[in-house]
Protein backbone atom coordinates (compact mmCIF):
# COMPACT_ATOMS: atom_id res chain seq x y z
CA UNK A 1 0.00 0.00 0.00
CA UNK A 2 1.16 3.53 -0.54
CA UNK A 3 1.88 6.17 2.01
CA UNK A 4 -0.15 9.37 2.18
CA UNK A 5 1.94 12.53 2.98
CA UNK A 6 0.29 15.43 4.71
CA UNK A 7 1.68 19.05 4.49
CA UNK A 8 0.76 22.18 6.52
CA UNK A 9 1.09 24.89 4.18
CA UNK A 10 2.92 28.14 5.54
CA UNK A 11 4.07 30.97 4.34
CA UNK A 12 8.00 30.45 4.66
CA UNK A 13 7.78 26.70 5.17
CA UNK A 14 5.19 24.33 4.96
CA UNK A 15 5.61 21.43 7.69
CA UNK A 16 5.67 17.50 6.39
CA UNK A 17 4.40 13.94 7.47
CA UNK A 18 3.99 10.64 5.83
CA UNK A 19 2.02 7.53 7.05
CA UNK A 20 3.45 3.71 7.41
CA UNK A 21 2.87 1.72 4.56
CA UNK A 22 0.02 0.12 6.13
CA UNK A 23 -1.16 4.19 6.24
CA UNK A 24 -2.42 3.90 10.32
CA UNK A 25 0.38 6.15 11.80
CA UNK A 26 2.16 9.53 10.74
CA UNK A 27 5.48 10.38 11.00
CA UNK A 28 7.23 14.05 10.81
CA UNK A 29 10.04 14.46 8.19
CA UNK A 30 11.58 17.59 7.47
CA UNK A 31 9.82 21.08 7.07
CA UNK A 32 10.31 21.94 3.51
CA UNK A 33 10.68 25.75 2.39
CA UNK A 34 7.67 27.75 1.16
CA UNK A 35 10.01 29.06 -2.06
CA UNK A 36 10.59 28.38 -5.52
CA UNK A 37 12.24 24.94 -4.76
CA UNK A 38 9.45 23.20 -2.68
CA UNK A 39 7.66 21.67 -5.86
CA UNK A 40 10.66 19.81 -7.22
CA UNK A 41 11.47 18.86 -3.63
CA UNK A 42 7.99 17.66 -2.70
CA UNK A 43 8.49 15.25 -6.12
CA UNK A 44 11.61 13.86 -4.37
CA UNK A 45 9.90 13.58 -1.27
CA UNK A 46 7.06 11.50 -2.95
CA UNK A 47 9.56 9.64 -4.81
CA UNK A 48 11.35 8.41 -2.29
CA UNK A 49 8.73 7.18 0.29
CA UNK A 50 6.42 5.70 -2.25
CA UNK A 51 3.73 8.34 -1.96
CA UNK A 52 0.33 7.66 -3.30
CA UNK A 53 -2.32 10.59 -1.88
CA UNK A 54 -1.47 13.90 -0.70
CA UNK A 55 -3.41 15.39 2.28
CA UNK A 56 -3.03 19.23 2.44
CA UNK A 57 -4.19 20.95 5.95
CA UNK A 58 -6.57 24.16 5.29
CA UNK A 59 -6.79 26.17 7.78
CA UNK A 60 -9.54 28.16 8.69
CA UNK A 61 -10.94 30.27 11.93
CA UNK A 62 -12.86 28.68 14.49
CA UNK A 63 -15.89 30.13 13.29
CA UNK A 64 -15.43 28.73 10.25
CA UNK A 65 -14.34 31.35 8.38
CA UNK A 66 -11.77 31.32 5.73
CA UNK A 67 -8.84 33.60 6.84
CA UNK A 68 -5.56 35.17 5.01
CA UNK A 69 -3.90 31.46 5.82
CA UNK A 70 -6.76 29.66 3.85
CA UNK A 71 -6.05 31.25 0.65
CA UNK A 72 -2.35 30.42 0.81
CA UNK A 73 -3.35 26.81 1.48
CA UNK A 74 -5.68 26.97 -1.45
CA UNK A 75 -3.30 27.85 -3.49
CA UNK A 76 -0.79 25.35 -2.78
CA UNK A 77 -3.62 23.03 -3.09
CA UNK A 78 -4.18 24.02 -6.46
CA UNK A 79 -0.46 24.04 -7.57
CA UNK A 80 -0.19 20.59 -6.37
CA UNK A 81 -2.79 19.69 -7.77
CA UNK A 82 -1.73 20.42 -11.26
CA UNK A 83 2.27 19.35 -10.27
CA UNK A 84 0.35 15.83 -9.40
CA UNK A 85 -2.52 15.28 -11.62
CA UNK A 86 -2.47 11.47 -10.92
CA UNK A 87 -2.32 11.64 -7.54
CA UNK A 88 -5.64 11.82 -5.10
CA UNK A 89 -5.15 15.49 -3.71
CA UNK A 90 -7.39 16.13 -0.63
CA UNK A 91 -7.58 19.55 2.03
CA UNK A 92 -8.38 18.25 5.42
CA UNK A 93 -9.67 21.18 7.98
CA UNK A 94 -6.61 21.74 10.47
CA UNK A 95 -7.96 23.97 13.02
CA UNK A 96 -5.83 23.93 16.52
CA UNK A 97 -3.30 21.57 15.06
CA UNK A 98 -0.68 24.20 15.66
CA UNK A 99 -1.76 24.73 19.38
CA UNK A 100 -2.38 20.45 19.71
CA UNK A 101 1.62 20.44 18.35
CA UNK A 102 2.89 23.14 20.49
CA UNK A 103 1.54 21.55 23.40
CA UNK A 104 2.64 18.15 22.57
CA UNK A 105 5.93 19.95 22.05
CA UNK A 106 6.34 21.21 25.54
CA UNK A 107 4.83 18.21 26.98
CA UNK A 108 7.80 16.29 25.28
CA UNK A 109 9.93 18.71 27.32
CA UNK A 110 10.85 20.78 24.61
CA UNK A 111 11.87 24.37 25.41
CA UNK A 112 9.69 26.67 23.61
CA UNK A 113 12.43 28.38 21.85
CA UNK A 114 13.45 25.13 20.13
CA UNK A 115 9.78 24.94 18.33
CA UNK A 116 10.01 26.83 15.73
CA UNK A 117 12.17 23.91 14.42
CA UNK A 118 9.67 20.83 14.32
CA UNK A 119 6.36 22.98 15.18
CA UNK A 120 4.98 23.10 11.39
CA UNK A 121 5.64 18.86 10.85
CA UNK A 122 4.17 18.54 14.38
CA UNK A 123 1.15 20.21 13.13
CA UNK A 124 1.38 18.05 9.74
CA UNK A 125 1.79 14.77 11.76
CA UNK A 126 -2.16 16.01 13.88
CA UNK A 127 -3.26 16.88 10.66
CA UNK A 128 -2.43 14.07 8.54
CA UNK A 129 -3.13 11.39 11.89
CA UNK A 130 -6.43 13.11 11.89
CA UNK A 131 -7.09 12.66 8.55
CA UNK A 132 -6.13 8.42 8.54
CA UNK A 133 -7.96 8.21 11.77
CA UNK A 134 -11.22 8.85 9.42
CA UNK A 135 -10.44 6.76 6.73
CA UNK A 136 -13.23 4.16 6.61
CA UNK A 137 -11.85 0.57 8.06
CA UNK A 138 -11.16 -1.52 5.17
């Protein structure tokens, strides 16, 4: 079975997970950069851990609300969409996963100044869990 990568866009880097093959669990890798590059490293990405779906986190307010964030994530939903026309390309709401990551942060005993680091694939490993965790049983 493939693995389904999740990404939390951002506006200077967008945070990264992938699931086990068996696609139950999500795993951080590396935050990739929110520039001209991140497209033809994504592909890499995806080539290299057998990627088959691609789970994108939109964020909007807790009203529901779309918000300056949520048109940046539309957008790189839309440019993946057409760098990966083969691939099943879903959003998948993400609201608190940046507060649920912080806080698993700190409860890991990480100082808060070290966050900035892993924060955004913290919030990409909630998201994407999130989104396997409703998958229907097969």
């Amino acid at each position: 079975m493939s693995r389904i990568l999740g990404i939390d866009p951002g506006t200077r880097r967008c945070g990264v997970a992938i699931t086990d093959s068996a696609q139950t669990m999500a795993f951080p890798r590396t935050a990739l950069d929110a520039d001209e590059t991140f497209i033809k490293k994504l592909t890499e990405l995806i080539e290299e851990e057998f990627v088959g779906s691609i789970v994108i986190g939109r964020p909007i307010s807790l009203s529901g609300n779309e918000t300056q964030s949520t048109e940046v994530a539309d957008q790189l939903f839309e440019a993946i969409k057409g760098a990966f026309p083969s691939f099943l390309v879903v959003q998948w709401d993400e609201r608190l996963t940046t507060l649920e990551a912080q806080k698993s942060l700190s409860g890991a005993g990480m100082k808060a100044k070290n966050h900035r680091d892993h924060i955004d694939s913290a919030a990409a490993v909630i998201m994407l869990q999130n989104y396997v965790d409703a998958l229907p049983s097969t």
